[in-house]
PDB file of N, CA and C in Angstrom:
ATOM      1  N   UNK A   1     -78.975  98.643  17.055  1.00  0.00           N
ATOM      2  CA  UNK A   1     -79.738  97.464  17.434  1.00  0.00           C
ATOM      3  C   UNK A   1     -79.742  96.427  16.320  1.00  0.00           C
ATOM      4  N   UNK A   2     -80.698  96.620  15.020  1.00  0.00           N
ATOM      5  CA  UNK A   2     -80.258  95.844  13.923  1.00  0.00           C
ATOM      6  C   UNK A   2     -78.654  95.334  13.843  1.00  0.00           C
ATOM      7  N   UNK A   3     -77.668  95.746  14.131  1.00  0.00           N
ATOM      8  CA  UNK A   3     -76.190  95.251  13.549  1.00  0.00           C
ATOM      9  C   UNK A   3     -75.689  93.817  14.194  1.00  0.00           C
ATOM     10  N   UNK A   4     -76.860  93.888  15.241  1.00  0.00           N
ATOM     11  CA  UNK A   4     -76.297  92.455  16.463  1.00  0.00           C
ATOM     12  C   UNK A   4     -77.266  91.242  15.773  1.00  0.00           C
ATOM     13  N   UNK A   5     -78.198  91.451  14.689  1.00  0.00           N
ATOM     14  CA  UNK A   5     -78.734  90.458  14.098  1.00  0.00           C
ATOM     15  C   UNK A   5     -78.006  90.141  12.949  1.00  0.00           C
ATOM     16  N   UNK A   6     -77.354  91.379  12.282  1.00  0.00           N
ATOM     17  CA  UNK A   6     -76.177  91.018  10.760  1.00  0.00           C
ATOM     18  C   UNK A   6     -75.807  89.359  10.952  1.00  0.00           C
ATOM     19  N   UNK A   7     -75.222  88.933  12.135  1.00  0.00           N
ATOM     20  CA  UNK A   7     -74.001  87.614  12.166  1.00  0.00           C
ATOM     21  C   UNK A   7     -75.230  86.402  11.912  1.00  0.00           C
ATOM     22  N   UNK A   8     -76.629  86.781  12.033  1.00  0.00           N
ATOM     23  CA  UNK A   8     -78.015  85.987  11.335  1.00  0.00           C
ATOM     24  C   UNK A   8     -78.405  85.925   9.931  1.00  0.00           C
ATOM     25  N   UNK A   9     -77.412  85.474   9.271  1.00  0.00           N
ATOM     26  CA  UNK A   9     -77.644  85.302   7.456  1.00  0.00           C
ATOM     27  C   UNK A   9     -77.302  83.759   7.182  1.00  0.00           C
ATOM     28  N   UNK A  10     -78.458  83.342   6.806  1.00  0.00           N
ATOM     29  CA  UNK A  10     -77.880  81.532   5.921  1.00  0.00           C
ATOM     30  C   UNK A  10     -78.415  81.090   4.886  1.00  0.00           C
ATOM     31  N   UNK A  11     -77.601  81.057   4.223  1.00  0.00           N
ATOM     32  CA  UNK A  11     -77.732  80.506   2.774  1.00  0.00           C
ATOM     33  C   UNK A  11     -77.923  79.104   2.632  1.00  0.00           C
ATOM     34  N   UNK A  12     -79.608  79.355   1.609  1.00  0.00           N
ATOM     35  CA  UNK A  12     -80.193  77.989   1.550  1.00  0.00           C
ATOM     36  C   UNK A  12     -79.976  77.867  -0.262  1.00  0.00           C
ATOM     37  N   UNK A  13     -79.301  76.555  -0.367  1.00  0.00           N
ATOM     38  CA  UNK A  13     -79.199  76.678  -2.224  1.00  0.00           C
ATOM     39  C   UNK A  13     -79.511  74.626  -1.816  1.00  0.00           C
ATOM     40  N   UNK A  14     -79.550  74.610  -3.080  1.00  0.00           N
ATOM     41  CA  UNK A  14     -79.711  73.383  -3.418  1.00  0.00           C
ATOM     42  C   UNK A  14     -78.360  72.284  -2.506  1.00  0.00           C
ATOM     43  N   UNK A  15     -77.175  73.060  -2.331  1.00  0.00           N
ATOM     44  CA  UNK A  15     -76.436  72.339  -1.804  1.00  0.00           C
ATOM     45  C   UNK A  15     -76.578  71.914   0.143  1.00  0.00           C
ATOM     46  N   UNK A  16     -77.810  72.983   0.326  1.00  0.00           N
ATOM     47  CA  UNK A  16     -78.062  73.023   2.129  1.00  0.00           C
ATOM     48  C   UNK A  16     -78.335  71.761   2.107  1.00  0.00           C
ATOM     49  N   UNK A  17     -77.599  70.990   3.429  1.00  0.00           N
ATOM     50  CA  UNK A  17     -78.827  69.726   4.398  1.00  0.00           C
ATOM     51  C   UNK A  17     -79.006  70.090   5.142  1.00  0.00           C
ATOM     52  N   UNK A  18     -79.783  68.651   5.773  1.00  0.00           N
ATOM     53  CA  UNK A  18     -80.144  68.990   7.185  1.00  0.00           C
ATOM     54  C   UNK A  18     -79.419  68.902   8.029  1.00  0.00           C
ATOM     55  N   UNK A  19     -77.767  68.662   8.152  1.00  0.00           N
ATOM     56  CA  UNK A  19     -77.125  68.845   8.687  1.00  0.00           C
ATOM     57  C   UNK A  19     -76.428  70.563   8.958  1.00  0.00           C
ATOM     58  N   UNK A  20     -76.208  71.363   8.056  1.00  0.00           N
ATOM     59  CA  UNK A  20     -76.503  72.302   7.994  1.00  0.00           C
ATOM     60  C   UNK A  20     -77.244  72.952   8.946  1.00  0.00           C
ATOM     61  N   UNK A  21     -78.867  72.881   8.779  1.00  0.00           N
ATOM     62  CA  UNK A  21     -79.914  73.364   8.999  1.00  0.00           C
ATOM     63  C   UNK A  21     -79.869  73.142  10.700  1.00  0.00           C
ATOM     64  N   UNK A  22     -79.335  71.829  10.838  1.00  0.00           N
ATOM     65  CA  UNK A  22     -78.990  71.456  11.885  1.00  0.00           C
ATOM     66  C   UNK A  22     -78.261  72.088  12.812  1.00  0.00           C
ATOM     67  N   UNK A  23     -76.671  72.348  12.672  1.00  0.00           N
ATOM     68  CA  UNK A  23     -76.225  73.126  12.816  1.00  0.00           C
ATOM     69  C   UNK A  23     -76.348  74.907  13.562  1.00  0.00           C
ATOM     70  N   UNK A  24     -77.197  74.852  12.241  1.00  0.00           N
ATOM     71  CA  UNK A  24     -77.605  75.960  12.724  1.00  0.00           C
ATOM     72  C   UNK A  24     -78.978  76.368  13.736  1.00  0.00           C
ATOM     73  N   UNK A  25     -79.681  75.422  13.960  1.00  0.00           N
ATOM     74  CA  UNK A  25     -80.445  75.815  14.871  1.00  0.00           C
ATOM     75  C   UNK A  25     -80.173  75.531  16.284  1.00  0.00           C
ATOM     76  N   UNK A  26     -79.157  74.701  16.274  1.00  0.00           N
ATOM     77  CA  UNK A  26     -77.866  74.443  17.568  1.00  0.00           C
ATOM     78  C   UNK A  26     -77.331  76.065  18.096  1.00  0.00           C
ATOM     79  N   UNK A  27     -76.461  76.354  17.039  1.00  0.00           N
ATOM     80  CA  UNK A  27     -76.055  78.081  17.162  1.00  0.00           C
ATOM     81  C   UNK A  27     -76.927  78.839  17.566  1.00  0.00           C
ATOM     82  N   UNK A  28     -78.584  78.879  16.788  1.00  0.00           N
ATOM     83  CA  UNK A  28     -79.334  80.132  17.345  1.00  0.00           C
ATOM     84  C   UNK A  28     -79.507  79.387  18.892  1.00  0.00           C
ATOM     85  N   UNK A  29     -79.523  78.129  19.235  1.00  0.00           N
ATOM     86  CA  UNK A  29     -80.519  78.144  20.263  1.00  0.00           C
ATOM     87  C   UNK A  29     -78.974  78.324  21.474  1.00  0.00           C
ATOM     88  N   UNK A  30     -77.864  78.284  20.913  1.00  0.00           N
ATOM     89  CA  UNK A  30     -76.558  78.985  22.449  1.00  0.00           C
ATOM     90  C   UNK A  30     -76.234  80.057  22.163  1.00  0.00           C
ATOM     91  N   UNK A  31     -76.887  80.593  20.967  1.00  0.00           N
ATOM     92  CA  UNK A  31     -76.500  82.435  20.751  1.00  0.00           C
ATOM     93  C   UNK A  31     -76.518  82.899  22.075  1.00  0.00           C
ATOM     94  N   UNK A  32     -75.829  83.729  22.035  1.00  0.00           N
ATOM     95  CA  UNK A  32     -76.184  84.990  23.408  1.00  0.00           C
ATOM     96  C   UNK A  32     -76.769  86.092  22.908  1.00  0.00           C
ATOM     97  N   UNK A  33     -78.168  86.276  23.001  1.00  0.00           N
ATOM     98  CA  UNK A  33     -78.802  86.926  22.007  1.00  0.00           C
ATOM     99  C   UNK A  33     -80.218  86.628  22.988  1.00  0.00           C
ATOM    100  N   UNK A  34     -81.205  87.651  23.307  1.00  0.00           N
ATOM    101  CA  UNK A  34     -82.463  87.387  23.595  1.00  0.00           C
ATOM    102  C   UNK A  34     -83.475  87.599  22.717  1.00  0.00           C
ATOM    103  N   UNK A  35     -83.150  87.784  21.058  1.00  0.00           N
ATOM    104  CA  UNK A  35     -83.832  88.202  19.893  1.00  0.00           C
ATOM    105  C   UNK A  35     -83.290  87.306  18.801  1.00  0.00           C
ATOM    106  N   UNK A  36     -84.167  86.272  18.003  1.00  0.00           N
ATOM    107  CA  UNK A  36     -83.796  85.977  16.535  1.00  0.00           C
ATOM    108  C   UNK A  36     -84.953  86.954  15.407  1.00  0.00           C
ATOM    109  N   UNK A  37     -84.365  87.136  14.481  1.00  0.00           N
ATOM    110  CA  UNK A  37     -84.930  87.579  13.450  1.00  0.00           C
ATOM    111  C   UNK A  37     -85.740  86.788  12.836  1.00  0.00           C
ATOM    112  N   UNK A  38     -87.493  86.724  12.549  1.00  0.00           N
ATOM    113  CA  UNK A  38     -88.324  86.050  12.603  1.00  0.00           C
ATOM    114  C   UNK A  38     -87.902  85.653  11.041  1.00  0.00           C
ATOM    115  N   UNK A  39     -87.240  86.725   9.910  1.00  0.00           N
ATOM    116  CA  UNK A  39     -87.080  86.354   8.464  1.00  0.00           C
ATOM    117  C   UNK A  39     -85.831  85.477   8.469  1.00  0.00           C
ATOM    118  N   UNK A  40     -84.917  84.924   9.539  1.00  0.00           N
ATOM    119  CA  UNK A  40     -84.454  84.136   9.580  1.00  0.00           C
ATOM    120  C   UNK A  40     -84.754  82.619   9.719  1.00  0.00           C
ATOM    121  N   UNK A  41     -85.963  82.779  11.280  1.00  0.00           N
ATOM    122  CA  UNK A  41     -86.426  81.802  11.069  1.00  0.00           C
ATOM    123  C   UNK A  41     -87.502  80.880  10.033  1.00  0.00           C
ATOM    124  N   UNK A  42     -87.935  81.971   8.996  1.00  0.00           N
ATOM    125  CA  UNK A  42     -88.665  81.914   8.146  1.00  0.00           C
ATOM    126  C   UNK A  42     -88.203  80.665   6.762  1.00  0.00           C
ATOM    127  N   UNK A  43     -86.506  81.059   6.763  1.00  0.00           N
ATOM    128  CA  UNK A  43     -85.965  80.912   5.997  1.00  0.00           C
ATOM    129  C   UNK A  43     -85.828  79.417   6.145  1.00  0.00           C
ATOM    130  N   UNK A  44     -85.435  78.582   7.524  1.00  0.00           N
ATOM    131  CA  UNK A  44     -85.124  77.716   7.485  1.00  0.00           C
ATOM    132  C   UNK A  44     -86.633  76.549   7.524  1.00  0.00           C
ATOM    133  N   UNK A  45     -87.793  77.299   8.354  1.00  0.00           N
ATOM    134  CA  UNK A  45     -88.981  76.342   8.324  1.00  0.00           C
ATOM    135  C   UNK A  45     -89.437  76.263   6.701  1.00  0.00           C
ATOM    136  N   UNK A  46     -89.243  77.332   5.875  1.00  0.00           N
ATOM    137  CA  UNK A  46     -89.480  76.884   4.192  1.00  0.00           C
ATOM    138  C   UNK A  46     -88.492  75.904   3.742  1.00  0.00           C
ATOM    139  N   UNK A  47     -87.162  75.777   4.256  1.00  0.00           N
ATOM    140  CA  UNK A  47     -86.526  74.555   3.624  1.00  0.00           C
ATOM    141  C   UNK A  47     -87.030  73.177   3.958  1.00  0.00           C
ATOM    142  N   UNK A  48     -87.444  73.767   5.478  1.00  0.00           N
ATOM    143  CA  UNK A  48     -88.378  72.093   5.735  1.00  0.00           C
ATOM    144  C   UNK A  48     -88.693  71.828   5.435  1.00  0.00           C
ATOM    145  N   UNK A  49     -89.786  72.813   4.691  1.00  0.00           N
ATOM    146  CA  UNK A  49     -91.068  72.320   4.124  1.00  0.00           C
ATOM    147  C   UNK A  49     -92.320  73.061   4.558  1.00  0.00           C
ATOM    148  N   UNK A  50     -92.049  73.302   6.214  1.00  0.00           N
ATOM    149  CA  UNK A  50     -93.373  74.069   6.514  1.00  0.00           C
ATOM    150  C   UNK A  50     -93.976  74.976   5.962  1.00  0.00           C
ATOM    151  N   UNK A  51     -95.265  75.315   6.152  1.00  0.00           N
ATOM    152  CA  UNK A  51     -95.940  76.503   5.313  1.00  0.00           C
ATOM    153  C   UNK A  51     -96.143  76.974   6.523  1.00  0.00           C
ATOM    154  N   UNK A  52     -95.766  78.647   6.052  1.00  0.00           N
ATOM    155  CA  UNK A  52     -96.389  79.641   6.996  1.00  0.00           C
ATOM    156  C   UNK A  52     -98.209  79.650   6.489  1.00  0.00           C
ATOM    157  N   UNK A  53     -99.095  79.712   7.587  1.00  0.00           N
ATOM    158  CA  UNK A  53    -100.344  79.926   7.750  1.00  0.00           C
ATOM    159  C   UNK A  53    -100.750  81.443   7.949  1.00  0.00           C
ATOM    160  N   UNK A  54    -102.044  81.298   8.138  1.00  0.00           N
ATOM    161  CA  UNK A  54    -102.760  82.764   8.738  1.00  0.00           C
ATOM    162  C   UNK A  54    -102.838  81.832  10.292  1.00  0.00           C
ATOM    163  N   UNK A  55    -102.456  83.418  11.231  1.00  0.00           N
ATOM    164  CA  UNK A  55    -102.655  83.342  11.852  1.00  0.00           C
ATOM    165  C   UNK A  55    -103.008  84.613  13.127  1.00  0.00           C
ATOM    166  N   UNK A  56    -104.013  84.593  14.457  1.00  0.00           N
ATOM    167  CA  UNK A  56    -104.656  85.796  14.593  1.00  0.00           C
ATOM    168  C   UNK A  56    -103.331  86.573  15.742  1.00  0.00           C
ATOM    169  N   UNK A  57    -103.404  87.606  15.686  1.00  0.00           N
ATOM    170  CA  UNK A  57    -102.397  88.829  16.626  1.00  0.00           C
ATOM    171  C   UNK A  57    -101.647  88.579  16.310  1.00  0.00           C
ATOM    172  N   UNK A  58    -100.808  88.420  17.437  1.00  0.00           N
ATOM    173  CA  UNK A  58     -98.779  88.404  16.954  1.00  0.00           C
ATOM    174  C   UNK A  58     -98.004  87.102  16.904  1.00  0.00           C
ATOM    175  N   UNK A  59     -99.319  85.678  16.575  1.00  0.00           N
ATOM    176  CA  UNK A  59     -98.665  84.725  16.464  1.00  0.00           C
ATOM    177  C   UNK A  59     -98.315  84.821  15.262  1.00  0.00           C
ATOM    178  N   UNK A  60     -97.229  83.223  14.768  1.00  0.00           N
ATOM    179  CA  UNK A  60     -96.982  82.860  13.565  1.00  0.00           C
ATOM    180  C   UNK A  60     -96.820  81.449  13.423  1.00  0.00           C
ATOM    181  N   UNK A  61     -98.156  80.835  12.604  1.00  0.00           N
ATOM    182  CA  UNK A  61     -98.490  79.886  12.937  1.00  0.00           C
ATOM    183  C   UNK A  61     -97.619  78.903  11.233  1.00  0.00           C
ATOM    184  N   UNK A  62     -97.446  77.620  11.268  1.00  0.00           N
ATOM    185  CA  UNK A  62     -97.238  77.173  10.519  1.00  0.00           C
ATOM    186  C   UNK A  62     -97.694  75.656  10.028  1.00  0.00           C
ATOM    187  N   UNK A  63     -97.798  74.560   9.387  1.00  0.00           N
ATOM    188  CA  UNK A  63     -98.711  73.609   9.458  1.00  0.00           C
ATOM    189  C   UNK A  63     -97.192  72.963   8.381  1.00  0.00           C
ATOM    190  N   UNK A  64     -97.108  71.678   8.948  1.00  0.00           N
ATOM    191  CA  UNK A  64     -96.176  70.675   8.230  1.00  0.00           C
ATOM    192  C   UNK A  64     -96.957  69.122   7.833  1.00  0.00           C
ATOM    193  N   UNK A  65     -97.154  68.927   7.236  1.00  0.00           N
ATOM    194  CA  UNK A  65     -97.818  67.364   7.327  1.00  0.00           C
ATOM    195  C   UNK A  65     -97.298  65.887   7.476  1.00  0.00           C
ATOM    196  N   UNK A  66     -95.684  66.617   8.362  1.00  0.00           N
ATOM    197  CA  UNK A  66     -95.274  65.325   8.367  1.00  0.00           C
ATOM    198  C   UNK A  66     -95.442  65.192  10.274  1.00  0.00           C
ATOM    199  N   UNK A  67     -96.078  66.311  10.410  1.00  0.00           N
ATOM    200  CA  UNK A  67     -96.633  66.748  11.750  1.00  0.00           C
ATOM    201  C   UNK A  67     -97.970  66.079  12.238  1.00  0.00           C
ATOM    202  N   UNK A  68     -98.384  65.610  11.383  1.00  0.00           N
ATOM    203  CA  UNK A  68    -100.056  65.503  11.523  1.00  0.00           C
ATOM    204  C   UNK A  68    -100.336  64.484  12.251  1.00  0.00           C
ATOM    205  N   UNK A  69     -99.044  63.128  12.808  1.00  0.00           N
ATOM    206  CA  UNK A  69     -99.684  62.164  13.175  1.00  0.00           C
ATOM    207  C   UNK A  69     -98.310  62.511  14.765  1.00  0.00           C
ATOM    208  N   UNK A  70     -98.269  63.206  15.184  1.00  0.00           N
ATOM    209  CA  UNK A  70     -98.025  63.988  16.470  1.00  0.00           C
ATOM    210  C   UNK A  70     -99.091  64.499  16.798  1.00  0.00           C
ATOM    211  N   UNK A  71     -99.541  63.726  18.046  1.00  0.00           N
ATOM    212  CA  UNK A  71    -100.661  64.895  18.839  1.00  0.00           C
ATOM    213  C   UNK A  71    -100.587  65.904  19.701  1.00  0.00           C
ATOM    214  N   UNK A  72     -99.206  66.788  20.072  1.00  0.00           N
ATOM    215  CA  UNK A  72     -98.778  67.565  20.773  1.00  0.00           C
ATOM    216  C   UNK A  72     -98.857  68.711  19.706  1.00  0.00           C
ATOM    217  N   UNK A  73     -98.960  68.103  18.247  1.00  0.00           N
ATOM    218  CA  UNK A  73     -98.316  69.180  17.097  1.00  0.00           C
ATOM    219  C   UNK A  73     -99.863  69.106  16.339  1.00  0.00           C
ATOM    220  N   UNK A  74    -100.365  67.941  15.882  1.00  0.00           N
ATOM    221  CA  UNK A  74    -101.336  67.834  14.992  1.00  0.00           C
ATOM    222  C   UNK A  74    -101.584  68.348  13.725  1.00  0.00           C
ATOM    223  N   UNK A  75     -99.868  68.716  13.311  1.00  0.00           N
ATOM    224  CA  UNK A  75     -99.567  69.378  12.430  1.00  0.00           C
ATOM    225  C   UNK A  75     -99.366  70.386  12.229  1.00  0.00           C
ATOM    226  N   UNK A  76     -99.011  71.204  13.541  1.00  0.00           N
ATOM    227  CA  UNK A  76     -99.309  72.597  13.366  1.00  0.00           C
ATOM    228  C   UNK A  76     -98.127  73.229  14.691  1.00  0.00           C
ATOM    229  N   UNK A  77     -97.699  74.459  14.473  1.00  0.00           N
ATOM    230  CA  UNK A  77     -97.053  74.718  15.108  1.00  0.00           C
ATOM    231  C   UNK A  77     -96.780  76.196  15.099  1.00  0.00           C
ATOM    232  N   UNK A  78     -96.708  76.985  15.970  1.00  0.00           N
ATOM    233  CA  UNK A  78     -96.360  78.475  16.467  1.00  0.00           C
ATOM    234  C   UNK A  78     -95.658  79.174  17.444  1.00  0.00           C
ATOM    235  N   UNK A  79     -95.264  80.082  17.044  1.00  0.00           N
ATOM    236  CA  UNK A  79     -94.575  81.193  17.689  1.00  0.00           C
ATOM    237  C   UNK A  79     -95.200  82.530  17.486  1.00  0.00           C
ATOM    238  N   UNK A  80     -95.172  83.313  19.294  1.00  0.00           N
ATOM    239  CA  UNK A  80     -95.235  84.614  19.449  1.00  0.00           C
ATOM    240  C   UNK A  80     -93.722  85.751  18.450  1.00  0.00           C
ATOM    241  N   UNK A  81     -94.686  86.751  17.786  1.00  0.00           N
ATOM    242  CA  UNK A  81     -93.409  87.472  17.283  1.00  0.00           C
ATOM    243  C   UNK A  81     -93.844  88.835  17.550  1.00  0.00           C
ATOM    244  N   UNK A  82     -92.372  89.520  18.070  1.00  0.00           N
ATOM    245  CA  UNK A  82     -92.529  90.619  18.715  1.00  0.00           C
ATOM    246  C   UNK A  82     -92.242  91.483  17.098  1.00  0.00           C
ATOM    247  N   UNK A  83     -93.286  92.919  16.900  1.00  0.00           N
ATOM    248  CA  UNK A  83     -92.832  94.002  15.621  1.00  0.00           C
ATOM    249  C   UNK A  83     -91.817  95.095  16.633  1.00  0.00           C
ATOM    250  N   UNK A  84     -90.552  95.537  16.121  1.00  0.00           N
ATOM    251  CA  UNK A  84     -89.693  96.486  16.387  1.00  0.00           C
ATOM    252  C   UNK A  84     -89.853  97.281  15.180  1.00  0.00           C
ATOM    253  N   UNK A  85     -90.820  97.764  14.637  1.00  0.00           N
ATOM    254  CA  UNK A  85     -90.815  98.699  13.712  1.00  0.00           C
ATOM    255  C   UNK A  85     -90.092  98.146  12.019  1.00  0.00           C
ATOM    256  N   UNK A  86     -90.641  98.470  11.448  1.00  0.00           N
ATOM    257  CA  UNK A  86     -90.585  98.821   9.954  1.00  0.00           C
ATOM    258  C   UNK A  86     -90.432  96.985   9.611  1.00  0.00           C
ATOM    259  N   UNK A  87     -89.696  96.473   9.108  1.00  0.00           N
ATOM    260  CA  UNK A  87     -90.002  94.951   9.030  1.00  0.00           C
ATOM    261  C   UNK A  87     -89.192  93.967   9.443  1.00  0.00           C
ATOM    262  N   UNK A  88     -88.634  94.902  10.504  1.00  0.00           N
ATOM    263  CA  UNK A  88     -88.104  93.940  11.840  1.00  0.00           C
ATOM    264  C   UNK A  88     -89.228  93.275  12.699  1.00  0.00           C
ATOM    265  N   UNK A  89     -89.432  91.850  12.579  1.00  0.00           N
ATOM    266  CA  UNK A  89     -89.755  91.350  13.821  1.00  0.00           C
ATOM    267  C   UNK A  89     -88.733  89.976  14.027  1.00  0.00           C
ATOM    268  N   UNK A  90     -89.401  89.775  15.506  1.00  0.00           N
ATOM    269  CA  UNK A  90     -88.386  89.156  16.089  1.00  0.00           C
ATOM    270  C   UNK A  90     -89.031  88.155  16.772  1.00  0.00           C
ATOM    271  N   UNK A  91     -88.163  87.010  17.410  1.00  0.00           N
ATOM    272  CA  UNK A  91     -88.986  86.040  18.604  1.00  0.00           C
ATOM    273  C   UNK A  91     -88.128  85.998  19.367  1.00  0.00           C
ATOM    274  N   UNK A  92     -88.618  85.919  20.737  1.00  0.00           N
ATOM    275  CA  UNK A  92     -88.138  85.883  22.024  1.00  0.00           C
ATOM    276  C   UNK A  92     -86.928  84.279  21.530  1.00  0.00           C
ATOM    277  N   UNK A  93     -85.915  84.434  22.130  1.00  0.00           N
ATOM    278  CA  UNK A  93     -84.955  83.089  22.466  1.00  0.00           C
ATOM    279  C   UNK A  93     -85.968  82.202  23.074  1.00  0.00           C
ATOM    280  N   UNK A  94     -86.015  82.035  23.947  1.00  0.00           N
ATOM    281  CA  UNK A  94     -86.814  81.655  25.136  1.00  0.00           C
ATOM    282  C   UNK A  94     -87.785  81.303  24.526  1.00  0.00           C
ATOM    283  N   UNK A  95     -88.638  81.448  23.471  1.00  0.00           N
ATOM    284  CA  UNK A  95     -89.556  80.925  23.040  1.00  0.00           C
ATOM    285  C   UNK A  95     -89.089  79.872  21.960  1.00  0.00           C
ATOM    286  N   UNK A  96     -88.148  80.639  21.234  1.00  0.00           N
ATOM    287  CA  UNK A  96     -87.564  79.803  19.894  1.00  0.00           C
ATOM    288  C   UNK A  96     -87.191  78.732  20.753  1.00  0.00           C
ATOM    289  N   UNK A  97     -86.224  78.528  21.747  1.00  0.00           N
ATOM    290  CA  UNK A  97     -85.925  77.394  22.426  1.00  0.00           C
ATOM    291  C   UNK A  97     -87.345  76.376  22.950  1.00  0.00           C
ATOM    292  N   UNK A  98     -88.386  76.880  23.179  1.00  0.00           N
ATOM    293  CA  UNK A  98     -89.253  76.267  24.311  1.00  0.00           C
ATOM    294  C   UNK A  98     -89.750  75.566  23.092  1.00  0.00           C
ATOM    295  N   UNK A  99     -90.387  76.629  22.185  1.00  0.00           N
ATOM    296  CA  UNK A  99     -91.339  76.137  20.889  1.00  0.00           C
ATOM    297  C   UNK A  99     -91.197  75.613  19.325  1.00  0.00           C
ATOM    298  N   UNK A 100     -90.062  76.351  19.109  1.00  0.00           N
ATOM    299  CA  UNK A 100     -89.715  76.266  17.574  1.00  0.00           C
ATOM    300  C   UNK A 100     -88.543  75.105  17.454  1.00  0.00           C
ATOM    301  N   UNK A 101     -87.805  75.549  18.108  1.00  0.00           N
ATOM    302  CA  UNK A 101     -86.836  74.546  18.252  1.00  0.00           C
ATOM    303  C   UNK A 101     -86.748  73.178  18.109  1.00  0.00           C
ATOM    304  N   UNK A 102     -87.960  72.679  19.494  1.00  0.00           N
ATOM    305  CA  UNK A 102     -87.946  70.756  19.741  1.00  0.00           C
ATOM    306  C   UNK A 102     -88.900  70.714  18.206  1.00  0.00           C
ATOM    307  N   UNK A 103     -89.921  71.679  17.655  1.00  0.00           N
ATOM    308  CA  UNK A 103     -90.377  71.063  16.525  1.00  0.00           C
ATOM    309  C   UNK A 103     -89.393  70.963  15.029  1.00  0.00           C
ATOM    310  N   UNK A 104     -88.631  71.991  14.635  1.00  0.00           N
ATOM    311  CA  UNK A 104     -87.393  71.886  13.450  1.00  0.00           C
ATOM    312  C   UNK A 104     -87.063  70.770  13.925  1.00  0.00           C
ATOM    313  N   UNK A 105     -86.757  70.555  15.201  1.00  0.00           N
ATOM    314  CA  UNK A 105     -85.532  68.985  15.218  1.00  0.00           C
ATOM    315  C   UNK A 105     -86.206  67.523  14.704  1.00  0.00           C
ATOM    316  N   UNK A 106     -87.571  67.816  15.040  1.00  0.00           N
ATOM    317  CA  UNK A 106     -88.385  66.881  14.682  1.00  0.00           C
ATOM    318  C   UNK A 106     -88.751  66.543  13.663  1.00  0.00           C
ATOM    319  N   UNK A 107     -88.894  67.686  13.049  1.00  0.00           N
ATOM    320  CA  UNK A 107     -88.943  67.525  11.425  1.00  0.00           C
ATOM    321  C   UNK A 107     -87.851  66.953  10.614  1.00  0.00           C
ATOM    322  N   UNK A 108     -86.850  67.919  11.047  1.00  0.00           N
ATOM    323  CA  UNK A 108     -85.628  67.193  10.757  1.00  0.00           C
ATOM    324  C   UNK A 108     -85.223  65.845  10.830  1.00  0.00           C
ATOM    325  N   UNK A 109     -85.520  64.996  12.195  1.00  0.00           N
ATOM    326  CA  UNK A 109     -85.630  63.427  12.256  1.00  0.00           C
ATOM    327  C   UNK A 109     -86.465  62.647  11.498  1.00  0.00           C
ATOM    328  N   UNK A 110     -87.965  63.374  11.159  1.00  0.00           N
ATOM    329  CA  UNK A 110     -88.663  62.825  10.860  1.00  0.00           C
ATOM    330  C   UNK A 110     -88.461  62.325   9.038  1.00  0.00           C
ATOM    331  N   UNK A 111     -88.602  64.056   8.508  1.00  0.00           N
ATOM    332  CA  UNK A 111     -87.194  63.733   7.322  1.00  0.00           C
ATOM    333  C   UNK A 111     -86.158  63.012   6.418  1.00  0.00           C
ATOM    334  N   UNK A 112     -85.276  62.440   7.531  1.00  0.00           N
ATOM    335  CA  UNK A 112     -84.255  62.176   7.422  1.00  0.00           C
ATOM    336  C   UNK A 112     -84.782  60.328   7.613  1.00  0.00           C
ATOM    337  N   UNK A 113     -85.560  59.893   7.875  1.00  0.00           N
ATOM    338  CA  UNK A 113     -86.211  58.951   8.281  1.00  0.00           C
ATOM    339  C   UNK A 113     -87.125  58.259   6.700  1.00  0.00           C
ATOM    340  N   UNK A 114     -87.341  60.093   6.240  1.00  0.00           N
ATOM    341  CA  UNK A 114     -88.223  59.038   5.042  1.00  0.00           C
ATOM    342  C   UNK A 114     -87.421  58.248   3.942  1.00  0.00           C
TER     343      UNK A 114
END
């Protein structure tokens, strides 16, 4: 099960953009895949900028402040993450697409704007 997430590794160095970043959230979101690796997506909302938050059950909430003057976002933004044991978790596609997704792109525009 783990080996179908391996081809999910990206290297963030000083040389990443947001084109890049870009890129790649294009790929996860036509993967054929009904699972991303949540320490993947982890990887790329810290290059944004976002901070992971506390947040209660199996969300994972995060707060950006270039979010704050969106009222759909109000700065804040989350995903359900499923635990598969030991420190695999994961998020539904289907969610990364619905939820995580239109907000990275946004950030990303927003960004790229300042």
């Amino acid at each position: 099960m783990i080996s179908q997430f391996m081809k999910f590794k990206i290297k963030i160095s000083e040389s990443t953009t947001f084109d890049d970043i870009r890129t790649e959230l294009e790929n996860l979101k036509s993967a054929n895949i009904n699972e991303i690796p949540l320490n993947h997506l982890l990887k790329i909302t810290e290059f944004l900028g976002a901070k992971r938050i506390t947040a209660t059950g199996s969300s994972v909430r995060f707060q950006h402040e270039i979010l704050k003057n969106y009222p759909p976002y109000k700065g804040f933004f989350q995903v359900h993450k499923i635990h598969k044991g030991g420190d695999l978790d994961l998020i539904r596609k289907n969610d990364f697409k619905t939820y995580v997704y239109p907000v990275l792109m946004l950030i990303i525009e927003l960004l790229e704007k300042k």
